[in-house]
PDB file of N, CA and C in Angstrom:
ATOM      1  N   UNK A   1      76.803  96.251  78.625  1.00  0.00           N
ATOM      2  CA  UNK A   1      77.317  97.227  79.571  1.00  0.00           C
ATOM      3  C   UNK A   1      77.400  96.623  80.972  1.00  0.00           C
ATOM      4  N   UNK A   2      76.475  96.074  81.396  1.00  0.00           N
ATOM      5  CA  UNK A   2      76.378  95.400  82.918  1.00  0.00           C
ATOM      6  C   UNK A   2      77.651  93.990  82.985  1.00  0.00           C
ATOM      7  N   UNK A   3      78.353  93.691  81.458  1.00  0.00           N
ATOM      8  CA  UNK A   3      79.170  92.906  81.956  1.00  0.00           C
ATOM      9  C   UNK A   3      80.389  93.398  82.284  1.00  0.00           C
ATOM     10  N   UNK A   4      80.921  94.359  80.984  1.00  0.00           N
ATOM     11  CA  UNK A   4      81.885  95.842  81.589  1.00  0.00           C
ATOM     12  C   UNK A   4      81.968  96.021  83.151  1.00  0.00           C
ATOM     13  N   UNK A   5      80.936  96.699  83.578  1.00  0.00           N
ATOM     14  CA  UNK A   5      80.344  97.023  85.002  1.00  0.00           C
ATOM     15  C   UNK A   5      81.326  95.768  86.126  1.00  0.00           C
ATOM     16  N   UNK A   6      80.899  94.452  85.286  1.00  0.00           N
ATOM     17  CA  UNK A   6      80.845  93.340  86.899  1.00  0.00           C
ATOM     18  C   UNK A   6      82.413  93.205  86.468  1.00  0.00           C
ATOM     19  N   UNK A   7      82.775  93.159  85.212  1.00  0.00           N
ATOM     20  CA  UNK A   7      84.521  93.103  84.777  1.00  0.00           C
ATOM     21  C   UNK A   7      85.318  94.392  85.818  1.00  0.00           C
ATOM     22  N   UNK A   8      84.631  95.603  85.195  1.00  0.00           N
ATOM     23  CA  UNK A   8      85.324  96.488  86.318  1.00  0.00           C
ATOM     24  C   UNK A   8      85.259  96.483  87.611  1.00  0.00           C
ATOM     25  N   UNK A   9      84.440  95.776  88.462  1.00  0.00           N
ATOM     26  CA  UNK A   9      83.871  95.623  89.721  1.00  0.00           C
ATOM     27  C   UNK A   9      85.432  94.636  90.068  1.00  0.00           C
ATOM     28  N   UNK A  10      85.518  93.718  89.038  1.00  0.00           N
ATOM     29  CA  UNK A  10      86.765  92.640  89.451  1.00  0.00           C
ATOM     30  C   UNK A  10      87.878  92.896  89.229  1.00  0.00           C
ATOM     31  N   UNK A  11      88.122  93.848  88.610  1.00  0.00           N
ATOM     32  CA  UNK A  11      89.517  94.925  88.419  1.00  0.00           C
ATOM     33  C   UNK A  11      89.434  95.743  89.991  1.00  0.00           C
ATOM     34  N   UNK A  12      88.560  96.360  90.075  1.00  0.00           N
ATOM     35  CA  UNK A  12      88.873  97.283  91.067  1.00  0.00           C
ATOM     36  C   UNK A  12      89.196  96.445  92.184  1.00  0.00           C
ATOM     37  N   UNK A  13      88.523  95.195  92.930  1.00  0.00           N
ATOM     38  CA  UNK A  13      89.062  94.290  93.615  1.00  0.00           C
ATOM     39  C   UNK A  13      90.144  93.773  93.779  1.00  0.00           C
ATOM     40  N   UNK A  14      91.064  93.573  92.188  1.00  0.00           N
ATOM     41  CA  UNK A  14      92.645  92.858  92.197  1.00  0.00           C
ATOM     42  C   UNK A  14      92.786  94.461  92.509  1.00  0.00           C
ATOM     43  N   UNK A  15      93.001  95.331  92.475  1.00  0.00           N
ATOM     44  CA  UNK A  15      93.749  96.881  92.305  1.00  0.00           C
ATOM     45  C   UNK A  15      94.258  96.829  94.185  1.00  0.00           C
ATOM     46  N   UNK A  16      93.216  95.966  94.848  1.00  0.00           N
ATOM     47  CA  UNK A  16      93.979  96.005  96.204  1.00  0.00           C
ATOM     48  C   UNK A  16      94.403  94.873  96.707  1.00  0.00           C
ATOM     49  N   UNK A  17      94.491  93.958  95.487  1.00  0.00           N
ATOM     50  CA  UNK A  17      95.295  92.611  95.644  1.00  0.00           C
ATOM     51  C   UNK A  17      97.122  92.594  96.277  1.00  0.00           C
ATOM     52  N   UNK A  18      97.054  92.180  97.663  1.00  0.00           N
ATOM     53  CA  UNK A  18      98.834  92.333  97.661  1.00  0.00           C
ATOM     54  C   UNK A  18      99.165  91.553  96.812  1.00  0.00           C
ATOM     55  N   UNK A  19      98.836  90.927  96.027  1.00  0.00           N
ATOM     56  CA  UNK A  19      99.855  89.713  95.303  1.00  0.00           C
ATOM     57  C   UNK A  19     100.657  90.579  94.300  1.00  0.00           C
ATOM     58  N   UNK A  20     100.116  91.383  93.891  1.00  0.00           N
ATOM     59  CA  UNK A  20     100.103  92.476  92.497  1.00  0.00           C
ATOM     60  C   UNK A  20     101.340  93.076  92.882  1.00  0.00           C
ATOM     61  N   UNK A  21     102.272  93.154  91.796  1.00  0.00           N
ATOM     62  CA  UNK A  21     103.523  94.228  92.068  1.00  0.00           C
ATOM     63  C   UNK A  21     102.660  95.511  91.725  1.00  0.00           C
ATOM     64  N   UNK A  22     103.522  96.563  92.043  1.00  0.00           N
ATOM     65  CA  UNK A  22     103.339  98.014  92.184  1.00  0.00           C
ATOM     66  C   UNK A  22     102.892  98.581  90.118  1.00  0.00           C
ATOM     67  N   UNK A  23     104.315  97.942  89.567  1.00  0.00           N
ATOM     68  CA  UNK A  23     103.815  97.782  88.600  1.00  0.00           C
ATOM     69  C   UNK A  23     102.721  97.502  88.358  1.00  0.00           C
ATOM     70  N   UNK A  24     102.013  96.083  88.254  1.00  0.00           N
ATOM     71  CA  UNK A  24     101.439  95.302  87.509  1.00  0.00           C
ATOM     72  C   UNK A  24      99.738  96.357  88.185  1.00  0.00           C
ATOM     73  N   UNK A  25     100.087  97.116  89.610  1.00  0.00           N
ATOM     74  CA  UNK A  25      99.248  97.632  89.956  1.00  0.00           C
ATOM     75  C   UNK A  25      98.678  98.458  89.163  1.00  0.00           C
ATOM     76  N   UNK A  26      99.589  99.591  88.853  1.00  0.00           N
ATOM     77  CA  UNK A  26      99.372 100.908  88.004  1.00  0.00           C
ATOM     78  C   UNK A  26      99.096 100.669  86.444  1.00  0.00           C
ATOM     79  N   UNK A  27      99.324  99.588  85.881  1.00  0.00           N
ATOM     80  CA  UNK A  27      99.131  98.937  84.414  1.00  0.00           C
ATOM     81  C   UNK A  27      97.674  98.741  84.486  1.00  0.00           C
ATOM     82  N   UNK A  28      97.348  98.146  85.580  1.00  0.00           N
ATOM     83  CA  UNK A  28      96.233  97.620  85.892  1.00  0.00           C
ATOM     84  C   UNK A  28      94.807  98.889  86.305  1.00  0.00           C
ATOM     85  N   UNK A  29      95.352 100.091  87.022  1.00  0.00           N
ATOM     86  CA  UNK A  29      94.705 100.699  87.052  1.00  0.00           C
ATOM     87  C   UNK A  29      94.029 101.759  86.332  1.00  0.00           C
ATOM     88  N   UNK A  30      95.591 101.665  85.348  1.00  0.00           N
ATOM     89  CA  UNK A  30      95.641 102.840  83.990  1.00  0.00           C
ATOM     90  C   UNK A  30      94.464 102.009  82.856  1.00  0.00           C
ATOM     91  N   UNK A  31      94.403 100.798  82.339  1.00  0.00           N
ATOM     92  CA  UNK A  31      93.678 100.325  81.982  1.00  0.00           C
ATOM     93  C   UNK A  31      91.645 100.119  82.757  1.00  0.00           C
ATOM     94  N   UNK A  32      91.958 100.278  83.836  1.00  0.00           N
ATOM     95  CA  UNK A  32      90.409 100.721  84.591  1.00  0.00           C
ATOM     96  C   UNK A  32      89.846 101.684  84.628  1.00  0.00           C
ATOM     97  N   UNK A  33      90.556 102.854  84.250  1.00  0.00           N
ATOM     98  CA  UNK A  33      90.378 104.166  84.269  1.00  0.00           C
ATOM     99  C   UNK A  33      89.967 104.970  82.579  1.00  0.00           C
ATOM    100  N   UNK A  34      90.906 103.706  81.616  1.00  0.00           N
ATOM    101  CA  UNK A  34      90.333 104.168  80.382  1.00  0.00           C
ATOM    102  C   UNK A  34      89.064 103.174  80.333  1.00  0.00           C
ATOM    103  N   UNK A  35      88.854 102.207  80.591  1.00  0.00           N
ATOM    104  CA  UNK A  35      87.429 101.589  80.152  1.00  0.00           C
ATOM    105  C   UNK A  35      86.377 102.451  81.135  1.00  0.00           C
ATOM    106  N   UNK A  36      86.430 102.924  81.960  1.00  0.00           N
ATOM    107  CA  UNK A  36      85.890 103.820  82.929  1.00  0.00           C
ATOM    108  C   UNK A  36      85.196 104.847  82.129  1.00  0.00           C
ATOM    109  N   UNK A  37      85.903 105.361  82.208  1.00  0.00           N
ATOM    110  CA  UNK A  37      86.129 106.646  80.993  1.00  0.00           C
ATOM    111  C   UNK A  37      84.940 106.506  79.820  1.00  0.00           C
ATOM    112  N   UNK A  38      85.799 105.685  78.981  1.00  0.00           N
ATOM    113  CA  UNK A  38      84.945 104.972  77.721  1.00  0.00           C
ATOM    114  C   UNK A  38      83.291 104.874  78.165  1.00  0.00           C
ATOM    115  N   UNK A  39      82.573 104.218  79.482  1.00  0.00           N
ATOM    116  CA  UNK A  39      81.384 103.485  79.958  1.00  0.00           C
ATOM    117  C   UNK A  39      80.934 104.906  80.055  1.00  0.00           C
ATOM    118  N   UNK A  40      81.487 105.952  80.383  1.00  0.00           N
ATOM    119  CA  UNK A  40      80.881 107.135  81.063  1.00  0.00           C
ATOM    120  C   UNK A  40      80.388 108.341  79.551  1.00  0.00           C
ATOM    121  N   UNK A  41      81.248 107.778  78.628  1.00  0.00           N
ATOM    122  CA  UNK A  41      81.154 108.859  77.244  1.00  0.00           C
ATOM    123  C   UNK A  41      79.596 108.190  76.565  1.00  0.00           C
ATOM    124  N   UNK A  42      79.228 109.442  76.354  1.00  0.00           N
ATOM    125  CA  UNK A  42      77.852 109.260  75.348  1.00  0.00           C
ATOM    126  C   UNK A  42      77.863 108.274  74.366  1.00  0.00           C
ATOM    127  N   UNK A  43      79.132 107.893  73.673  1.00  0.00           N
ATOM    128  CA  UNK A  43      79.222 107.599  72.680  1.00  0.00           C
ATOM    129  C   UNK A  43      80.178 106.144  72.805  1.00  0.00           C
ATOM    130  N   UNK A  44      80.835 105.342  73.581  1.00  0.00           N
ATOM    131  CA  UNK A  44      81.516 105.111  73.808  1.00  0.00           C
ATOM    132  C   UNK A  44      82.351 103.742  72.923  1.00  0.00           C
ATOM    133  N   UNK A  45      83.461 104.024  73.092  1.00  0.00           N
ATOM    134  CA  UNK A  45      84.233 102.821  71.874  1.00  0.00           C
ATOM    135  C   UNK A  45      84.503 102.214  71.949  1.00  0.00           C
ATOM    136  N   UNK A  46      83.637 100.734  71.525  1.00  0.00           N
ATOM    137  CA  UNK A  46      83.798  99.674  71.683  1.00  0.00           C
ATOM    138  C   UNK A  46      85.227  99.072  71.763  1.00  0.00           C
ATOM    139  N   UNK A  47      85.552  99.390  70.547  1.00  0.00           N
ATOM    140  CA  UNK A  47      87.085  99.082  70.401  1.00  0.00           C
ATOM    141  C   UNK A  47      88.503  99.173  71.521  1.00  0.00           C
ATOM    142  N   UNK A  48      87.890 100.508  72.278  1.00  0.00           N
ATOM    143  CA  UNK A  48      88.993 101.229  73.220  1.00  0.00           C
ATOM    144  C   UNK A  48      88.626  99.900  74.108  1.00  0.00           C
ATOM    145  N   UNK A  49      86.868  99.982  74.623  1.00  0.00           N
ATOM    146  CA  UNK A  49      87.047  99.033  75.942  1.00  0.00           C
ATOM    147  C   UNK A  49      87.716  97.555  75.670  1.00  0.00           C
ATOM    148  N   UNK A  50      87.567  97.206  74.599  1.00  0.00           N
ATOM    149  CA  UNK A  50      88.075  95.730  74.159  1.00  0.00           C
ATOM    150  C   UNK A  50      88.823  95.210  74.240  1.00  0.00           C
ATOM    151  N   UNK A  51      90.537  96.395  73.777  1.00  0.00           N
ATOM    152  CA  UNK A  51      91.743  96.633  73.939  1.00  0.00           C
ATOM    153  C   UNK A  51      92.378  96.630  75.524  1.00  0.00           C
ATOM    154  N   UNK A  52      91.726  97.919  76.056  1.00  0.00           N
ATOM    155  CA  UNK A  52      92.128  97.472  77.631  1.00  0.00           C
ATOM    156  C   UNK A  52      91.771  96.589  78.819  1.00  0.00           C
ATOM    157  N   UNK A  53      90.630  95.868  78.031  1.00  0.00           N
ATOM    158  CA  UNK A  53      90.027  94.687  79.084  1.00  0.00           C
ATOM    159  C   UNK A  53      91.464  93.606  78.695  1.00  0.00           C
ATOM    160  N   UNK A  54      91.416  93.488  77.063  1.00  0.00           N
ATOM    161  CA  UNK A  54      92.437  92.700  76.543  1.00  0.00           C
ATOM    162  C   UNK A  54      94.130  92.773  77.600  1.00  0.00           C
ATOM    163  N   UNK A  55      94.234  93.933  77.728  1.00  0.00           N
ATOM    164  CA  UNK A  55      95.350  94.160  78.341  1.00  0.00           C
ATOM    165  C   UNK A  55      95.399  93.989  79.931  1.00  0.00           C
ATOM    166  N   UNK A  56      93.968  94.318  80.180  1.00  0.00           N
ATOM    167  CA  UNK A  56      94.337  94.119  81.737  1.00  0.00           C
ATOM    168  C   UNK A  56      94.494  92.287  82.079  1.00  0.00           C
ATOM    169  N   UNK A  57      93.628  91.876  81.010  1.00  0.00           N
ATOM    170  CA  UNK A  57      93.724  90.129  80.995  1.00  0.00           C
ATOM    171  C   UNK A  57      95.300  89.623  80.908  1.00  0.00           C
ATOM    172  N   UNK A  58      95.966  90.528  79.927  1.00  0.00           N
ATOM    173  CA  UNK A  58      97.296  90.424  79.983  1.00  0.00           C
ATOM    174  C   UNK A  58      98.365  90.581  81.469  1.00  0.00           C
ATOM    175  N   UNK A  59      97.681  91.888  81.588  1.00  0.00           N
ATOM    176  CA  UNK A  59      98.930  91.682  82.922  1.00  0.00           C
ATOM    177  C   UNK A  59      98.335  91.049  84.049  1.00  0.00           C
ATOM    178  N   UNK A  60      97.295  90.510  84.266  1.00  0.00           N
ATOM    179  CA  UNK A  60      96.801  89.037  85.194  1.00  0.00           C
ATOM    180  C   UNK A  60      97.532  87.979  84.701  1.00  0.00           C
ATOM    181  N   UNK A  61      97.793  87.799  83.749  1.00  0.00           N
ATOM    182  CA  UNK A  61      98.012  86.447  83.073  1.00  0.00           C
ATOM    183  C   UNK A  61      99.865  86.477  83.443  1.00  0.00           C
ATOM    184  N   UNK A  62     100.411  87.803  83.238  1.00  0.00           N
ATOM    185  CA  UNK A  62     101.531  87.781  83.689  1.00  0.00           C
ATOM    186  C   UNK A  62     101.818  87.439  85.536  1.00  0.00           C
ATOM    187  N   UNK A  63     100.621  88.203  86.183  1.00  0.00           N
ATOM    188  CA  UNK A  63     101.101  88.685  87.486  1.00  0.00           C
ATOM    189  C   UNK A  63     100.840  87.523  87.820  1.00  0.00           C
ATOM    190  N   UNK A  64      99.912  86.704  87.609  1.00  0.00           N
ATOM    191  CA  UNK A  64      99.357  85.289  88.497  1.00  0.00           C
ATOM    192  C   UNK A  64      99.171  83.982  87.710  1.00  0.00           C
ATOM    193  N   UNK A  65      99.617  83.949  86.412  1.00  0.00           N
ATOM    194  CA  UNK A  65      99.461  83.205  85.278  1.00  0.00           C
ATOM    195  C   UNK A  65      98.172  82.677  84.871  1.00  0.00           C
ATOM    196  N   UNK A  66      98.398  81.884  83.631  1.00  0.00           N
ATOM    197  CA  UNK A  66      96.746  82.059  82.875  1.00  0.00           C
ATOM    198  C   UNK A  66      95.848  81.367  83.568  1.00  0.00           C
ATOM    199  N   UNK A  67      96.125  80.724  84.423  1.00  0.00           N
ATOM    200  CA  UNK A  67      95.004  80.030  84.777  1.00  0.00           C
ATOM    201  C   UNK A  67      94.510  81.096  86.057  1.00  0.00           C
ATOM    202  N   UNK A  68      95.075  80.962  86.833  1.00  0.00           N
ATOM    203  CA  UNK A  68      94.643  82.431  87.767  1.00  0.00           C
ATOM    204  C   UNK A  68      94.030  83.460  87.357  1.00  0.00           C
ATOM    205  N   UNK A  69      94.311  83.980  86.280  1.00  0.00           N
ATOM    206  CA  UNK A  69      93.701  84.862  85.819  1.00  0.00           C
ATOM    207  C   UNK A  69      92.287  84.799  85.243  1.00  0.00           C
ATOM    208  N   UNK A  70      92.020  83.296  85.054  1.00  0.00           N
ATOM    209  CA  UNK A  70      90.729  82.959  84.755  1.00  0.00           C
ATOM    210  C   UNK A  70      90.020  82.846  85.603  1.00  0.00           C
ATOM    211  N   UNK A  71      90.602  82.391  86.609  1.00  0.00           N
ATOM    212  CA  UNK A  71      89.683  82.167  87.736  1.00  0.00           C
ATOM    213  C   UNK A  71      89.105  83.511  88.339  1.00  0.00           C
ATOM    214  N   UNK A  72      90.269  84.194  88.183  1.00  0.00           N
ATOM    215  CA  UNK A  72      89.711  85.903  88.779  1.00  0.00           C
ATOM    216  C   UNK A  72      89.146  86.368  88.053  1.00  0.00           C
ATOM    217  N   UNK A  73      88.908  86.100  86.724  1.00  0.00           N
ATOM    218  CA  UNK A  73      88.285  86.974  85.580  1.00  0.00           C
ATOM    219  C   UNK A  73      87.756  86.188  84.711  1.00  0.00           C
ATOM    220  N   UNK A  74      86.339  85.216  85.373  1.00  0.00           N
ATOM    221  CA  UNK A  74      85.505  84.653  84.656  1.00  0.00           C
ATOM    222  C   UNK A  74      84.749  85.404  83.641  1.00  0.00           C
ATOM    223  N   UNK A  75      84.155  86.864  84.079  1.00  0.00           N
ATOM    224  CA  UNK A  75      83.344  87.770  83.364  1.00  0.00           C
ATOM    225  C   UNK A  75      84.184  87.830  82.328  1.00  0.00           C
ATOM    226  N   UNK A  76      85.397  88.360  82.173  1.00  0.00           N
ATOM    227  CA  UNK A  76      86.063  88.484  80.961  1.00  0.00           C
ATOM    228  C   UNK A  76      85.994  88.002  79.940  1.00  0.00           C
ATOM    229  N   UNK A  77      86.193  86.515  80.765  1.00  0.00           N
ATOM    230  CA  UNK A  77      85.916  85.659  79.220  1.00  0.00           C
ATOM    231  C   UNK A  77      85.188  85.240  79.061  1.00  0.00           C
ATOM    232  N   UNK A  78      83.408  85.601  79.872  1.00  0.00           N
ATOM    233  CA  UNK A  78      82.419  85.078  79.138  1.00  0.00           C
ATOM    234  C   UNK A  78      82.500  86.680  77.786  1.00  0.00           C
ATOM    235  N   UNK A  79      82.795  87.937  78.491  1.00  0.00           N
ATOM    236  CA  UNK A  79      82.333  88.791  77.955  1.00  0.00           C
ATOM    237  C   UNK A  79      82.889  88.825  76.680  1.00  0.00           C
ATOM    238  N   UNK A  80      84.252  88.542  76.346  1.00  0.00           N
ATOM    239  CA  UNK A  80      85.229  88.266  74.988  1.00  0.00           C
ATOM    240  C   UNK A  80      84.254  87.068  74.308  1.00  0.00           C
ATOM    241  N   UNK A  81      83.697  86.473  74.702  1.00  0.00           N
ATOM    242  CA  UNK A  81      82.715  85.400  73.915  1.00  0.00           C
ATOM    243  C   UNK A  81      81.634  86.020  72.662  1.00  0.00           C
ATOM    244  N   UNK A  82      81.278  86.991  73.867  1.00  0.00           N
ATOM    245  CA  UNK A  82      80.100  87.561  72.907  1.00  0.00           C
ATOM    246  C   UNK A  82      80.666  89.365  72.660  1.00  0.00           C
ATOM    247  N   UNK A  83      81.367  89.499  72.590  1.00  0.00           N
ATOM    248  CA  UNK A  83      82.250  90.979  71.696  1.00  0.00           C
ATOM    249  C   UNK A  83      83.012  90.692  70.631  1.00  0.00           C
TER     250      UNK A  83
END
């Protein structure tokens, strides 16, 4: 959970990235809002958060390409290591 946490901590940071189109903004935020969501439910699904971390990695990888996106989102991929 605390890596979720520092992943979303680095989402919410690009969310006021100017580099980010408007798009790539709202893709980005719609995906922060369901893993959000997910962290906050009693019960919460693994699967859902997995998918939209997956996706928000995606539209980094588009907005700033893959290597950028690693650099901004080290947690990610330690956290995809061990999920």
């Amino acid at each position: 959970q605390n890596d979720v946490e520092k992943v979303l901590e680095e989402i919410r940071h690009l969310l006021n990235a100017a580099k980010l189109t408007s798009d790539a903004k709202e893709e980005l935020k719609a995906e922060f809002v369901t893993v959000e969501a997910q962290m906050k439910s009693p019960r919460p699904k693994h699967a859902i958060i997995r998918e939209s971390l997956t996706s928000a990695r995606h539209i980094l990888e588009h907005a700033f390409g893959a290597v950028m996106a690693h650099a901004y989102f080290p947690l990610l991929v330690e956290f995809f290591k061990h999920h």
